[in-house]
N, C-alpha and C. Protein backbone atom coordinates (compact mmCIF):
# COMPACT_ATOMS: atom_id res chain seq x y z
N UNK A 1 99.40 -3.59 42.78
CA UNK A 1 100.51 -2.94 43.46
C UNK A 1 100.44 -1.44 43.16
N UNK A 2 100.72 -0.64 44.33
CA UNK A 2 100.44 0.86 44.02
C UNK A 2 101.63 1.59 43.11
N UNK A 3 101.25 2.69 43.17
CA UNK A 3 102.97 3.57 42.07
C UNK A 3 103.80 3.36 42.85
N UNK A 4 103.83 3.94 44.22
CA UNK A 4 104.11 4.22 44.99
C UNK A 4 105.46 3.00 45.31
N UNK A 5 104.95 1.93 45.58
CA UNK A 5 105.72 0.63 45.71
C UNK A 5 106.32 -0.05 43.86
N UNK A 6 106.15 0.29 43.36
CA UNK A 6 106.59 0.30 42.37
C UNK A 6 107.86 0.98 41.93
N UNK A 7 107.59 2.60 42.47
CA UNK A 7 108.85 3.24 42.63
C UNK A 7 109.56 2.97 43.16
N UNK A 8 109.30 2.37 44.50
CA UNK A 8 110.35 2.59 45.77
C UNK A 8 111.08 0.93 44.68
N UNK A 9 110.57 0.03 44.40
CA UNK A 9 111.03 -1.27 43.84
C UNK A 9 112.17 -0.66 43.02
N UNK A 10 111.98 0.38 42.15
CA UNK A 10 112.84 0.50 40.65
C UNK A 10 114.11 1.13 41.40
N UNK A 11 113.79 1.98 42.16
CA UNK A 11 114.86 3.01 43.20
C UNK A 11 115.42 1.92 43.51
N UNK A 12 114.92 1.08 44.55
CA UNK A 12 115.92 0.29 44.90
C UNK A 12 117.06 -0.66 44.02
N UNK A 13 116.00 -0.61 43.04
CA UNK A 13 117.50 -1.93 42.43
C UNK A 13 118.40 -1.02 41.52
N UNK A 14 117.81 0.15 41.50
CA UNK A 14 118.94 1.25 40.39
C UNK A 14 120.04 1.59 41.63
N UNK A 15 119.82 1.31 42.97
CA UNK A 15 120.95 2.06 44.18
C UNK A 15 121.56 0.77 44.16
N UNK A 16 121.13 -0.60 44.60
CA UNK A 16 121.55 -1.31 45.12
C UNK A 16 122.13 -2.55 44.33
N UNK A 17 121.53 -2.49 43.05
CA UNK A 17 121.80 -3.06 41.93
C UNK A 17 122.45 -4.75 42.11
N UNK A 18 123.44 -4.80 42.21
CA UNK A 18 123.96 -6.62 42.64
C UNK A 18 125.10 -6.43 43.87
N UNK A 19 124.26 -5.10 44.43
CA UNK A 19 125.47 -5.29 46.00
C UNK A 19 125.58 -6.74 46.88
N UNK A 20 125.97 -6.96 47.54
CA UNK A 20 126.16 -8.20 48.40
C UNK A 20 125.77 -7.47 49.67
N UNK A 21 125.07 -7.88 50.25
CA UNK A 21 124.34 -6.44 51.53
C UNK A 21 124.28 -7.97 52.50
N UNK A 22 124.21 -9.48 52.18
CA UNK A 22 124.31 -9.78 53.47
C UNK A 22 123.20 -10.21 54.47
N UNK A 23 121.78 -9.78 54.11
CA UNK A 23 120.92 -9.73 54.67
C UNK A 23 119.40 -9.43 54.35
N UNK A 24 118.54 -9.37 54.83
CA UNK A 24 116.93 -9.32 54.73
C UNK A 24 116.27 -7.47 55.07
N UNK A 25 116.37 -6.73 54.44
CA UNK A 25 115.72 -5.50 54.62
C UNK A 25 114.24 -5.59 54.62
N UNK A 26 113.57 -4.63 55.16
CA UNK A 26 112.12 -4.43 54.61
C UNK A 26 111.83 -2.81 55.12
N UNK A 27 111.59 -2.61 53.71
CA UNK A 27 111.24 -1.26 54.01
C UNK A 27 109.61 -1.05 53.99
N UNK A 28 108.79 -0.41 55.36
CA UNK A 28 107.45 -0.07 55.31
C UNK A 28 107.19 1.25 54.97
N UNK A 29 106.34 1.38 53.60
CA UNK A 29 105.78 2.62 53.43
C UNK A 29 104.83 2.73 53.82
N UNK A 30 104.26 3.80 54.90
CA UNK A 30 103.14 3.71 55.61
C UNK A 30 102.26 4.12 54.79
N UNK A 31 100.79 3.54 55.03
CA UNK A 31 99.78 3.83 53.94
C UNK A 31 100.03 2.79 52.77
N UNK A 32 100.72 2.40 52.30
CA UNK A 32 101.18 1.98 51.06
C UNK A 32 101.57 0.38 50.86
N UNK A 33 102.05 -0.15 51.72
CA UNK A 33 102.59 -1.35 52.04
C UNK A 33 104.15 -1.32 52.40
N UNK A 34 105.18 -2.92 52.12
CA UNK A 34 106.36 -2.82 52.33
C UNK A 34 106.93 -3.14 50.83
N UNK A 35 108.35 -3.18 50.68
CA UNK A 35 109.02 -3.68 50.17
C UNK A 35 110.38 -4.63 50.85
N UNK A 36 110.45 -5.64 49.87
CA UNK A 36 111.78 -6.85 51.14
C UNK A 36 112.89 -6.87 49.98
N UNK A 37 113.73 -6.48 50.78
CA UNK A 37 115.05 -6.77 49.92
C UNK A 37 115.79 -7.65 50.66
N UNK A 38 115.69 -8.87 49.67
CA UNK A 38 116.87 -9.75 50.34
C UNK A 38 118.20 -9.88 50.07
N UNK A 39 118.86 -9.45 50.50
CA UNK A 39 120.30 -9.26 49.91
C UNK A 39 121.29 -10.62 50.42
N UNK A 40 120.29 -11.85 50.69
CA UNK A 40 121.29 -13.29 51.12
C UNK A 40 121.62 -13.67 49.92
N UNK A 41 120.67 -13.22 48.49
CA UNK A 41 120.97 -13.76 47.17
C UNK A 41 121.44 -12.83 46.51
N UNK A 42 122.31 -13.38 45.40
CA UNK A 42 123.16 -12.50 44.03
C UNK A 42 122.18 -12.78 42.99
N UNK A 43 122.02 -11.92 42.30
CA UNK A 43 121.66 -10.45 42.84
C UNK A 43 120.83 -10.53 43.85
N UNK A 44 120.48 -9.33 44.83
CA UNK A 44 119.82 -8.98 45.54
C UNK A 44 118.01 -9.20 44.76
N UNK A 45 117.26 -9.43 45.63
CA UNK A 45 115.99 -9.86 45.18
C UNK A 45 115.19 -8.76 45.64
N UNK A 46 114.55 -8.15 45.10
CA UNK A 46 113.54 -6.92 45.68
C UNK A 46 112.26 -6.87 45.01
N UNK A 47 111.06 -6.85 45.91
CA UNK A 47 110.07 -7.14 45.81
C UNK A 47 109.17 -6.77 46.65
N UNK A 48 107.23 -6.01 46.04
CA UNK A 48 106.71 -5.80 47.43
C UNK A 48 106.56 -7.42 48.04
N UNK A 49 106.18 -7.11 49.33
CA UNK A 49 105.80 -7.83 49.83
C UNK A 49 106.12 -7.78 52.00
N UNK A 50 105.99 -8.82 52.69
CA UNK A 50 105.65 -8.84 53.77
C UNK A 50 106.46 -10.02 54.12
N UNK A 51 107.18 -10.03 55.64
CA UNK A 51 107.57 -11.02 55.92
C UNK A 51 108.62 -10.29 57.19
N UNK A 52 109.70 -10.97 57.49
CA UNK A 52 110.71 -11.25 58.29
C UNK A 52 111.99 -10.59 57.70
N UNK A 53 112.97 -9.83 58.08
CA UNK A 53 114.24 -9.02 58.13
C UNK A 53 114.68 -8.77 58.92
N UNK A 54 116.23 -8.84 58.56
CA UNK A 54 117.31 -8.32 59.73
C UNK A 54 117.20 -7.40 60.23
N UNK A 55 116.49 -5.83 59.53
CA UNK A 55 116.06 -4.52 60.04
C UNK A 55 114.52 -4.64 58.81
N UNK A 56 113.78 -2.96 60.05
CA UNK A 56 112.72 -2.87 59.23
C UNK A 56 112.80 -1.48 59.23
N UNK A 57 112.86 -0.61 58.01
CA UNK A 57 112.74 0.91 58.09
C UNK A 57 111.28 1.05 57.52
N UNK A 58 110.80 2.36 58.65
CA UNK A 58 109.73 2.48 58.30
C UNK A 58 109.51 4.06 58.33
N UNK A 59 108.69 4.64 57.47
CA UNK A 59 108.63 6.08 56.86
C UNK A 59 107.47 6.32 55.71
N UNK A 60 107.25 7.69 56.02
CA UNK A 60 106.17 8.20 55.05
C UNK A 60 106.65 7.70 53.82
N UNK A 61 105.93 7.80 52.52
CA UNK A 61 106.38 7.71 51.29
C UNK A 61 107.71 8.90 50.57
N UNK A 62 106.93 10.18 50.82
CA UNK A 62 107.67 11.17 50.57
C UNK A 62 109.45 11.36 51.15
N UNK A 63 109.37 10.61 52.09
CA UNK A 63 110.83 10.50 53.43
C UNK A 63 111.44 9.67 52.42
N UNK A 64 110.51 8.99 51.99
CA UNK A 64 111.84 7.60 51.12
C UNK A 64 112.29 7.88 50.05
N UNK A 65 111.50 8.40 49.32
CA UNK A 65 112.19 8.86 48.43
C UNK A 65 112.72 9.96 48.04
N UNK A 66 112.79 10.83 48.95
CA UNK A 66 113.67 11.57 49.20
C UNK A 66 114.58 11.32 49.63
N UNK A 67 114.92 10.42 50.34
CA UNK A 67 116.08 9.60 50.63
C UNK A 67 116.72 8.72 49.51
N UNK A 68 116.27 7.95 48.61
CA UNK A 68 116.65 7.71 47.12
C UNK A 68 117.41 8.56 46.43
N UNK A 69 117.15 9.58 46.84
CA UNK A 69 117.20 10.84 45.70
C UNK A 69 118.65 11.67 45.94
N UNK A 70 119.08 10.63 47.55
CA UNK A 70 119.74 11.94 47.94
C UNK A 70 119.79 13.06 48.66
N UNK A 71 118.02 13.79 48.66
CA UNK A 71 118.15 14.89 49.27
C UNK A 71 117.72 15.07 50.36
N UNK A 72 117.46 13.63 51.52
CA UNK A 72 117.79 13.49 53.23
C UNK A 72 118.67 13.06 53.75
N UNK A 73 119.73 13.19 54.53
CA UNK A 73 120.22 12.41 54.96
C UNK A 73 119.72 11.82 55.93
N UNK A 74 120.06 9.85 56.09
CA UNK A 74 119.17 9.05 57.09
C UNK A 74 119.55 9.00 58.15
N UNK A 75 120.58 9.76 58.38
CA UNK A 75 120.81 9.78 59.87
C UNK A 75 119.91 10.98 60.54
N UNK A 76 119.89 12.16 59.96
CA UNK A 76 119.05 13.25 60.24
C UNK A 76 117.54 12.53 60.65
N UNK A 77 117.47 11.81 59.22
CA UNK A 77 115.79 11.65 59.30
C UNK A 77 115.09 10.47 60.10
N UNK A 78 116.44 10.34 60.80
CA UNK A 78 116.37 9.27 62.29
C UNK A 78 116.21 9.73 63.41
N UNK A 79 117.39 10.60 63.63
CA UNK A 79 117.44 11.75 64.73
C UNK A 79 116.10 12.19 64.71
N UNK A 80 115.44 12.81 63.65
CA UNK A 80 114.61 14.01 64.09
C UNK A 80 113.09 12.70 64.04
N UNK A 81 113.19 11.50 64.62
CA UNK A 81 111.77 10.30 64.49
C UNK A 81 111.20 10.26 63.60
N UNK A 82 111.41 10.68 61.79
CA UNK A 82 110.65 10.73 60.67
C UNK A 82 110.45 9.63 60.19
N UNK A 83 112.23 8.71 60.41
CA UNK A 83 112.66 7.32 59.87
C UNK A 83 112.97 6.53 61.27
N UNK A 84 112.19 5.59 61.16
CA UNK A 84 111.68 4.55 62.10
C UNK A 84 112.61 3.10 61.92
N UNK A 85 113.68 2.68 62.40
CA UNK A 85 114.21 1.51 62.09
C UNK A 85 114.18 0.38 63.46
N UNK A 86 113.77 -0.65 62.87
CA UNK A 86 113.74 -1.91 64.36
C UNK A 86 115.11 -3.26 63.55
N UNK A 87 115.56 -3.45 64.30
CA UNK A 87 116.26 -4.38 64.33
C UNK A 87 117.82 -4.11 63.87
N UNK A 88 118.71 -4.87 63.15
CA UNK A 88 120.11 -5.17 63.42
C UNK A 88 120.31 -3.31 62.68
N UNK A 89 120.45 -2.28 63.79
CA UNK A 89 121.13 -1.31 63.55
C UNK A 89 122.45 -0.95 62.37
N UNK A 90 123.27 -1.73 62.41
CA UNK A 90 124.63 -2.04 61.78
C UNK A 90 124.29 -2.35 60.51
N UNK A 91 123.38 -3.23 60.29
CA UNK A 91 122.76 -3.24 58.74
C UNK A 91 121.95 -2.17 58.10
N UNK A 92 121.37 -1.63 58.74
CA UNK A 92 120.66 -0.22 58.43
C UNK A 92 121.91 0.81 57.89
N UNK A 93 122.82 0.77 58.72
CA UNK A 93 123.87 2.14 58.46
C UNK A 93 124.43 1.69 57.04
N UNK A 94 124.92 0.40 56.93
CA UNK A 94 125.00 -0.30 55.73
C UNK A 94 124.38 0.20 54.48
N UNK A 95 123.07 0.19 54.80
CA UNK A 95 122.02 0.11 53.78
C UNK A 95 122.19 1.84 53.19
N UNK A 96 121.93 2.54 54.59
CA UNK A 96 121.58 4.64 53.99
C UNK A 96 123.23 4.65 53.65
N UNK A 97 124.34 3.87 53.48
CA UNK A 97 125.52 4.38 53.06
C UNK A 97 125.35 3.73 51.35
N UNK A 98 125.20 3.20 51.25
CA UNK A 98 124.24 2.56 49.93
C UNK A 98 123.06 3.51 48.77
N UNK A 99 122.66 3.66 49.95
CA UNK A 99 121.16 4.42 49.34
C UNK A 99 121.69 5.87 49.51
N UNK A 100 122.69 6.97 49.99
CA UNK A 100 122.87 7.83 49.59
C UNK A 100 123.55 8.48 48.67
């Protein structure tokens, strides 16, 4: 497993920690692989890997975690086509209100 996905793993469970989110995320780091957060279980389960989600955000490495961090906002970095999302919209907004 790369740093890369390793980070985005630790980020995520330090933001999202034992939220109840409801649903199947997967975030694709391009170049790098994905990460799946399933948030149907307590705690939330996060892990690389590949599969099926309610939404899929997809983005450079650098976009994401800069978005972790705080210093994008994901609506911007939607607007301007950096951050790439397919599926249940409404869970996504969920998620960057979470992750910011």
């Amino acid at each position: 497993m790369s740093d890369v996905i390793e980070t985005a793993i630790a980020a995520l469970k330090e933001k999202l920690g034992d939220a109840d989110l409801g649903g199947k995320a997967k975030f694709e780091i391009e170049g790098q692989g994905a990460v799946i957060v399933d948030g149907s279980q307590m705690p939330p389960s996060i892990a690389a890997g590949d599969g099926d989600a309610d939404v899929t955000i997809s983005a450079e490495a650098e976009l994401l975690a800069d978005l972790m961090k705080g210093e994008i906002d994901p609506t911007a970095a939607y607007m301007s086509g950096k951050l790439k999302i397919d599926g249940d919209m409404g869970f996504a907004m969920k998620l960057a209100q979470m992750l910011a």
